[in-house]
Protein backbone atom coordinates (compact mmCIF):
# COMPACT_ATOMS: atom_id res chain seq x y z
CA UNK A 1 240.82 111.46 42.78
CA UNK A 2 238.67 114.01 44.38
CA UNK A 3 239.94 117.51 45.82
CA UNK A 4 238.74 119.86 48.17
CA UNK A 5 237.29 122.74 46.75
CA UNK A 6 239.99 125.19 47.95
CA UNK A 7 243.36 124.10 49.23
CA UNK A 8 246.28 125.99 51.33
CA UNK A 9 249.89 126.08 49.49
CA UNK A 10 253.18 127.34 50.11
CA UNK A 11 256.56 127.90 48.50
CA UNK A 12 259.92 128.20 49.90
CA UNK A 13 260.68 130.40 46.54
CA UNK A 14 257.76 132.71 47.92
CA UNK A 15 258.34 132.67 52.25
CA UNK A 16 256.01 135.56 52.78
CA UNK A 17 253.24 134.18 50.33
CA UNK A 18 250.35 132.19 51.25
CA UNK A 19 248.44 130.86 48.49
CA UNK A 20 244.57 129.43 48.31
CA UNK A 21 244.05 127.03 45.67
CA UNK A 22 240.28 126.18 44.18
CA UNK A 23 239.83 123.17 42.32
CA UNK A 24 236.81 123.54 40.97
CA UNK A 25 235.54 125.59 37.97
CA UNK A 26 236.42 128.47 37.53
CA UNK A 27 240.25 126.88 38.87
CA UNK A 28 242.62 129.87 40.31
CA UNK A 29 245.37 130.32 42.48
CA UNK A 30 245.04 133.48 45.01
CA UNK A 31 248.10 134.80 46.40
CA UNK A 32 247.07 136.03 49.81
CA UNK A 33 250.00 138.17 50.43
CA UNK A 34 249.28 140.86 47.63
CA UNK A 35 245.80 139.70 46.56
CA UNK A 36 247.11 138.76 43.18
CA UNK A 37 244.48 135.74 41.10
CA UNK A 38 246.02 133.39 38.71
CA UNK A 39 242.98 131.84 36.71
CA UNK A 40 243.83 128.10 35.36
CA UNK A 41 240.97 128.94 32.95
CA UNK A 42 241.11 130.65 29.52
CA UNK A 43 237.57 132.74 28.91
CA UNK A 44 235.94 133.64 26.26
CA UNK A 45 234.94 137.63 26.49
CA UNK A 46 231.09 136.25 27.69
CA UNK A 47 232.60 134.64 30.75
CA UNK A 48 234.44 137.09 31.69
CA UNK A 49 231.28 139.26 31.92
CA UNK A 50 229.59 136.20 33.70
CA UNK A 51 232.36 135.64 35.90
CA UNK A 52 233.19 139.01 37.41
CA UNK A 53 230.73 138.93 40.41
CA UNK A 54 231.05 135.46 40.62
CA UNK A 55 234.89 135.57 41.11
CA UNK A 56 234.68 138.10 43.76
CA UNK A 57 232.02 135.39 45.69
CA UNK A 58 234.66 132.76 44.97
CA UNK A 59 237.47 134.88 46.05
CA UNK A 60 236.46 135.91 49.62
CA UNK A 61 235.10 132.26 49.97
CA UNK A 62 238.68 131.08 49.89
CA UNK A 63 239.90 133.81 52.21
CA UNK A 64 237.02 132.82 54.83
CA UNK A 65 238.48 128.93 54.30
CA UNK A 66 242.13 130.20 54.76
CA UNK A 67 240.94 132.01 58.21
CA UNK A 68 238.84 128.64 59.38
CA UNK A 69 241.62 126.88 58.60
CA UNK A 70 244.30 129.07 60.46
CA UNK A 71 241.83 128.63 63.30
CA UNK A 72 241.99 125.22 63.38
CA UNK A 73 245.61 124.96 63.74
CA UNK A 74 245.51 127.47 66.65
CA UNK A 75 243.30 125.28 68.51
């Protein structure tokens, strides 16, 4: 099955949280409501140095989808 790079999620547990969801390498889960990253990845200490700019590009890549998408559903 394929997956959109980043999908939207909530949780009834969570009613205030948002969460952004990116499928692809490196895999994480952003909470939007406190800026909080789960990473479904485990690093070695080498990625984590390659990583760091690159998760910041990744990160306010799925926080420009989550605004496009809120767009959409004002439209």
């Amino acid at each position: 099955m394929q997956f959109p790079k980043f999908l939207l999620g909530d949780n009834t547990d969570y009613p205030t949280a948002i969460f952004i969801v990116h499928t692809e390498y490196p895999r994480f889960i952003l909470n939007l409501e406190n800026d909080e990253v789960e990473w479904l990845e485990d690093f070695t200490a080498e990625d984590e140095n390659a990583l760091s700019e690159e998760a910041e590009n990744l990160i306010e890549a799925g926080t420009e989808f989550y605004d496009r998408e809120i767009a959409r559903y004002k439209d």
